[in-house]
Protein backbone atom coordinates (compact mmCIF):
# COMPACT_ATOMS: atom_id res chain seq x y z
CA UNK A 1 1.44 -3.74 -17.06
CA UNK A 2 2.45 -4.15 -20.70
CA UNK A 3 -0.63 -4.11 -23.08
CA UNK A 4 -0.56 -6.68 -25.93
CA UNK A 5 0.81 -4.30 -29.09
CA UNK A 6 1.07 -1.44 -26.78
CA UNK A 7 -2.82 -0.87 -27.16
CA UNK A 8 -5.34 -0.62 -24.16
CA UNK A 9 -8.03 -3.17 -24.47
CA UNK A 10 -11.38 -1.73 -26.49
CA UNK A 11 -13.24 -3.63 -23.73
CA UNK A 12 -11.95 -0.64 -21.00
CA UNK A 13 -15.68 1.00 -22.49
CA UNK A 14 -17.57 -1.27 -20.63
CA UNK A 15 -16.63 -0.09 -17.45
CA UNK A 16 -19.37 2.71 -17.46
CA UNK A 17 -19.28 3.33 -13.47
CA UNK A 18 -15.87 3.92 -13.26
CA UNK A 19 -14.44 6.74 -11.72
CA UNK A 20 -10.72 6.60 -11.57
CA UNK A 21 -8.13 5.46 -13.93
CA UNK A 22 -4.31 5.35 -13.73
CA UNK A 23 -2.37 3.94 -16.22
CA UNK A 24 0.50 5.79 -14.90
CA UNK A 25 3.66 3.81 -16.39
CA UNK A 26 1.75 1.54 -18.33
CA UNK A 27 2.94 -0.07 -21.57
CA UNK A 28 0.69 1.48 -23.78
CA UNK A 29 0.77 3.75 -26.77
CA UNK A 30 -2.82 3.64 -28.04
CA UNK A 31 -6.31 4.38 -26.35
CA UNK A 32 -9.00 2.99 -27.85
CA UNK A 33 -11.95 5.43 -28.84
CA UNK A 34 -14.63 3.23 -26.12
CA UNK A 35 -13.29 5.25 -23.80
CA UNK A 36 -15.64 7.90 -24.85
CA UNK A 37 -18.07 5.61 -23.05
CA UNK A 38 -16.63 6.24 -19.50
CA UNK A 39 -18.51 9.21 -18.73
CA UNK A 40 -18.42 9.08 -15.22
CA UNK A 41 -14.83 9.29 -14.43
CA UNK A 42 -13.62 11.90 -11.90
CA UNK A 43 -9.60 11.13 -12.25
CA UNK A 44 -7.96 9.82 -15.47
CA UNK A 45 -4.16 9.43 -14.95
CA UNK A 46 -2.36 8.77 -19.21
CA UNK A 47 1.33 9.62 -17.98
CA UNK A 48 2.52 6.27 -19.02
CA UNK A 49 6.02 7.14 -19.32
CA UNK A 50 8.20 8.90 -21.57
CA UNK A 51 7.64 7.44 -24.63
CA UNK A 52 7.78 8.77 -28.19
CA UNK A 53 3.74 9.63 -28.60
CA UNK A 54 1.02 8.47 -27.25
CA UNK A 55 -2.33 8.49 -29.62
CA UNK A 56 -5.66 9.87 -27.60
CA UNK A 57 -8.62 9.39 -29.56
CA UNK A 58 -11.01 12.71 -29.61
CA UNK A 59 -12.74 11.30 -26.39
CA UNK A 60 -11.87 13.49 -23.56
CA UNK A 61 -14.64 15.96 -24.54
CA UNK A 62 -17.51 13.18 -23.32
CA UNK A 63 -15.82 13.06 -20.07
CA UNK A 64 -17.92 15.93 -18.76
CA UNK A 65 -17.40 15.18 -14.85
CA UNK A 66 -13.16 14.82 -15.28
CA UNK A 67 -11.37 17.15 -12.30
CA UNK A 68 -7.89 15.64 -12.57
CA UNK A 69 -6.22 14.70 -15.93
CA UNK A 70 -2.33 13.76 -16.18
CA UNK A 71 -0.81 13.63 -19.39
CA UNK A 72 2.71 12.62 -20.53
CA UNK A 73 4.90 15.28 -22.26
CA UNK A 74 4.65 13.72 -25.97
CA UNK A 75 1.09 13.59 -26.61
CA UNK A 76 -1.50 13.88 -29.22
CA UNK A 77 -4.97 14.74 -28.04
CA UNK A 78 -8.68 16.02 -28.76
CA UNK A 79 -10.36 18.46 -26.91
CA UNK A 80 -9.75 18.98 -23.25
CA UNK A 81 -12.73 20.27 -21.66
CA UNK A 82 -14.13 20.71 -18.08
CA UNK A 83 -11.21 19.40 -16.06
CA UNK A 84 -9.44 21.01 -13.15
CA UNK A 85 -5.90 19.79 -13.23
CA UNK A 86 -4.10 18.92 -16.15
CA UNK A 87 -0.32 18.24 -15.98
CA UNK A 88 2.05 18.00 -18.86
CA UNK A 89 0.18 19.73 -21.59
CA UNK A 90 2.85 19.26 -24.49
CA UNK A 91 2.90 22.65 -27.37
CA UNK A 92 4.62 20.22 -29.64
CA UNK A 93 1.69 17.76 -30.47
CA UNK A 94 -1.19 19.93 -29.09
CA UNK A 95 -2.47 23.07 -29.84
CA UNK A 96 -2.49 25.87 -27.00
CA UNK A 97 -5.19 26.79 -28.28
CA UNK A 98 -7.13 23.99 -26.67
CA UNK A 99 -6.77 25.22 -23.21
CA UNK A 100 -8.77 28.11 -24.10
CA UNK A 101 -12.06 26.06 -23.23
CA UNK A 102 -10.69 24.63 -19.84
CA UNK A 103 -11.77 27.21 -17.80
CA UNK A 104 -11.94 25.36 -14.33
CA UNK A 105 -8.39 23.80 -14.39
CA UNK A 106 -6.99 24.48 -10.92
CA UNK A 107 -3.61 22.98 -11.72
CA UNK A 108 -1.35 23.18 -15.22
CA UNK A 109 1.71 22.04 -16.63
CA UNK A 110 3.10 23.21 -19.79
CA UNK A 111 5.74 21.81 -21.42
CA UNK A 112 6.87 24.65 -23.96
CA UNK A 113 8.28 23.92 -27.59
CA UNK A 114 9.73 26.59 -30.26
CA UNK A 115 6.59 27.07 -31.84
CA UNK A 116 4.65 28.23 -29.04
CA UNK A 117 5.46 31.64 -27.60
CA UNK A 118 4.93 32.99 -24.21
CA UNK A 119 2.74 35.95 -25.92
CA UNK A 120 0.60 32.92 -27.52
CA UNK A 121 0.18 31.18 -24.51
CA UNK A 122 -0.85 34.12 -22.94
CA UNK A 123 -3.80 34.99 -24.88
CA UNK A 124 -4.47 31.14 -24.00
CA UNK A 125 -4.22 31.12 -20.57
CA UNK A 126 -6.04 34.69 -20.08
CA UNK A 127 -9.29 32.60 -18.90
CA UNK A 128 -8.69 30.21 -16.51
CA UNK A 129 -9.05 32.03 -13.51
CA UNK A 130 -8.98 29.47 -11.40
CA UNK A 131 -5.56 28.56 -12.02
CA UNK A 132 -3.86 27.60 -8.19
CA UNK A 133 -0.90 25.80 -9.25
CA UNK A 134 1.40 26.91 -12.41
CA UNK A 135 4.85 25.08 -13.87
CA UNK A 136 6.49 26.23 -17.51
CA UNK A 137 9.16 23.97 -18.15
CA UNK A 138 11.77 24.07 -21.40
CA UNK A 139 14.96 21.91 -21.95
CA UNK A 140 15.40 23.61 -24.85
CA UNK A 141 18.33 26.02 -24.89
CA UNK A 142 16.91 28.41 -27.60
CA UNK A 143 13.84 28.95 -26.02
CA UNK A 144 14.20 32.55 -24.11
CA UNK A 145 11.80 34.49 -21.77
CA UNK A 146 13.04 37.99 -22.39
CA UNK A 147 10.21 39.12 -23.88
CA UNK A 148 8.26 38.25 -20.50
CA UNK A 149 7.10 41.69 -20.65
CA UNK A 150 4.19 39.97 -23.00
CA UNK A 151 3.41 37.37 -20.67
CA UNK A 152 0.66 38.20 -17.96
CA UNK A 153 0.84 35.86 -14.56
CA UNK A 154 -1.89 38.31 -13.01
CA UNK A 155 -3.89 35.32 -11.79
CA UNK A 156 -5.75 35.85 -8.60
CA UNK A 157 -5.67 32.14 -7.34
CA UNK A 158 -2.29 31.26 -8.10
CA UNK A 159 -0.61 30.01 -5.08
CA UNK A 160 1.98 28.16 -6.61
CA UNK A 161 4.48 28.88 -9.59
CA UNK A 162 7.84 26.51 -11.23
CA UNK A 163 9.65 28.48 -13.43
CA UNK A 164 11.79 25.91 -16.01
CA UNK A 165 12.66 28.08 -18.67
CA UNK A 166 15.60 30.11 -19.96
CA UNK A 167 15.51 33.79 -18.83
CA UNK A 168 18.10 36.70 -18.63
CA UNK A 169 16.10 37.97 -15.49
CA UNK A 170 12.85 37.75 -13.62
CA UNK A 171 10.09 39.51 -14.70
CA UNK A 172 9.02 43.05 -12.89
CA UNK A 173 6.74 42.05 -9.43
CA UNK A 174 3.84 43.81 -10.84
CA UNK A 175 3.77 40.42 -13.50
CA UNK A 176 3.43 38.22 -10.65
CA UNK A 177 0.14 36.50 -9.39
CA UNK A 178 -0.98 39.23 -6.27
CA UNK A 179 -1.09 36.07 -3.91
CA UNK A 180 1.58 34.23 -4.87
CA UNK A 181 3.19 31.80 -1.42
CA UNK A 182 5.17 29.47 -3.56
CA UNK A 183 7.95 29.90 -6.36
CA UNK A 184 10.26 27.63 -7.92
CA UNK A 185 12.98 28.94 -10.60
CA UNK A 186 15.20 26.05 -12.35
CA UNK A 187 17.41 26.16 -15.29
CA UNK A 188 16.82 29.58 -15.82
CA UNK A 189 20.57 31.22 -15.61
CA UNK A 190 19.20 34.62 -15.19
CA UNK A 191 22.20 36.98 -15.27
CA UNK A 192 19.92 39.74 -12.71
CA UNK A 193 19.88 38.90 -9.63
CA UNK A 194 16.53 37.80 -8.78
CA UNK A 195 16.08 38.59 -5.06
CA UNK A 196 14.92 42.28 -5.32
CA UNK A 197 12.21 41.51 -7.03
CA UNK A 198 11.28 38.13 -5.18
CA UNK A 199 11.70 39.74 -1.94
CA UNK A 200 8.84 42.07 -2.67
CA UNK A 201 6.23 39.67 -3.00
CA UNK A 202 4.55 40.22 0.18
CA UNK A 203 3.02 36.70 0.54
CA UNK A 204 5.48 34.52 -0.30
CA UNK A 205 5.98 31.38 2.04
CA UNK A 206 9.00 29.21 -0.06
CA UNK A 207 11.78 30.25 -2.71
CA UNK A 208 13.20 27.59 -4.31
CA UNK A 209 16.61 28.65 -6.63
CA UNK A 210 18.14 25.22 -7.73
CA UNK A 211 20.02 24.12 -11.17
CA UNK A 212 21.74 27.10 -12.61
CA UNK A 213 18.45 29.33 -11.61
CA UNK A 214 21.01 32.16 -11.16
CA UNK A 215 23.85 32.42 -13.33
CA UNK A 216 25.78 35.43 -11.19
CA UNK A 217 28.54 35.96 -8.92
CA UNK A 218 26.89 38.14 -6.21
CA UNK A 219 23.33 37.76 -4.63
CA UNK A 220 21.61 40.53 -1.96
CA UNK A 221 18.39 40.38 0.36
CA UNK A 222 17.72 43.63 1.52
CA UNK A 223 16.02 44.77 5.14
CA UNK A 224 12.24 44.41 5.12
CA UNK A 225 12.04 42.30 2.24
CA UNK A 226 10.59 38.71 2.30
CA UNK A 227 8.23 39.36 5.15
CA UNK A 228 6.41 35.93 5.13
CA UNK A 229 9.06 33.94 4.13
CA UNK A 230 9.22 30.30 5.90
CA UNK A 231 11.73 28.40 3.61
CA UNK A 232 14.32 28.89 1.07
CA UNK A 233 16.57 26.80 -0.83
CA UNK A 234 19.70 27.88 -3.37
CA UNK A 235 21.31 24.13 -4.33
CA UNK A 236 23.42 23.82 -7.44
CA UNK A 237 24.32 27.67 -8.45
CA UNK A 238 27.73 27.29 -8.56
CA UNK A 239 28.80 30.64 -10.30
CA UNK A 240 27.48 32.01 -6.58
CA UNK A 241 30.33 33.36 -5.06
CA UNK A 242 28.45 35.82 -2.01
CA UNK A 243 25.23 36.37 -0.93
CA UNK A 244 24.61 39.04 1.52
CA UNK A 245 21.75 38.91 3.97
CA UNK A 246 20.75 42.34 5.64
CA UNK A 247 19.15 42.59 9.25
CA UNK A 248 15.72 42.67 8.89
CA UNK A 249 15.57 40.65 6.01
């Protein structure tokens, strides 16, 4: 629905039992500080839309029992404590610092802007452990990953990693998350092809290479490499021009 003045109604505080909360879509650009009183909610959904900014009061920190937060990419926030997923986490209006505290998020979206780089995220991200599920993304053309070298993805839960950032190639396997099964690389145009690396990531289940991933002509997977491999997909890399597959592989 469309909220009166784009604001959610101050009355939401008096719902004091409630445990989930979507206002995905919503017409709404304000949260009202009550919502400090919802202490019992398990699932808050804010992605209302793309919309210019969206003001959260300094509530999420009394939401000590919160698993699952979505967030829109343009976003202005207080501290973001305790949760387990949190998806869209914008470096333009929030500090990365903040993540530093959210040490049982399971799932995380980050939505990267000039100012933050991949070596300050890092030192961010170095404590959640717990991380299963990991997407970068960047539409911005200036932002580039070749300093990757910096950036540690040694998580020991990660099953699951999205890739949306500019790169020249993929980082060495050694930088990869030990059990990694799923990876998705978009808008990348690395120049390397990435397959000798990605086929030596022993647990991989599903490649995904779509939307200029790979920026070069020629493409190999070797014998012996990609030995759990259940699905791939290459879609949209239209500099590709042969892509030999060895037996074995």
């Amino acid at each position: 629905v469309n909220f009166k003045g784009w604001k959610l109604p101050s009355s939401i505080g008096r719902l004091i039992h409630l445990r989930f909360l979507s206002l995905y879509q919503a017409g709404v650009f304000y949260l009202p500080s009550t919502m400090r009183n919802l202490k019992r909610l398990l699932y808050l959904n804010l992605n209302v839309g793309m919309v210019l900014q969206v003001h959260v009061p300094n509530v999420l920190k009394e939401m000590l029992e919160l698993r699952y937060l979505s967030l829109p990419t343009e976003l202005e926030s207080g501290d973001l404590v305790n949760l387990e997923h949190l998806w869209f986490f914008s470096t333009q209006h929030c500090s990365v610092t903040d993540l530093l505290r959210m040490t049982k998020l399971r799932s995380l979206s980050v939505s990267l802007s000039e100012r933050c780089t991949f070596k300050t995220l890092s030192s961010s991200l170095r404590e959640l452990r717990n991380l299963e599920t990991l997407h970068f993304l960047s539409t911005s053309k200036t932002i580039m990953v070749d300093y990757v070298g910096e950036f540690d993805l040694n998580f020991v839960h990660l099953k699951e990693l999205e890739l949306a950032v500019r790169m020249s190639k993929i980082p060495d396997q050694h930088q990869f998350p030990p059990l990694l099964e799923h990876i998705s690389l978009f808008f990348c145009r690395m120049e390397e092809d990435p397959m000798p690396i990605l086929e030596k990531l022993l647990h991989l289940k599903s490649v995904e290479l779509r939307l200029e991933a790979f920026v070069g002509r020629k493409m190999l997977c070797s014998k012996g490499g990609f030995p759990q491999l259940r699905a791939l997909e290459i879609s949209e890399e239209l500099e590709l021009e042969e892509w030999i597959v060895e037996e074995g592989s």
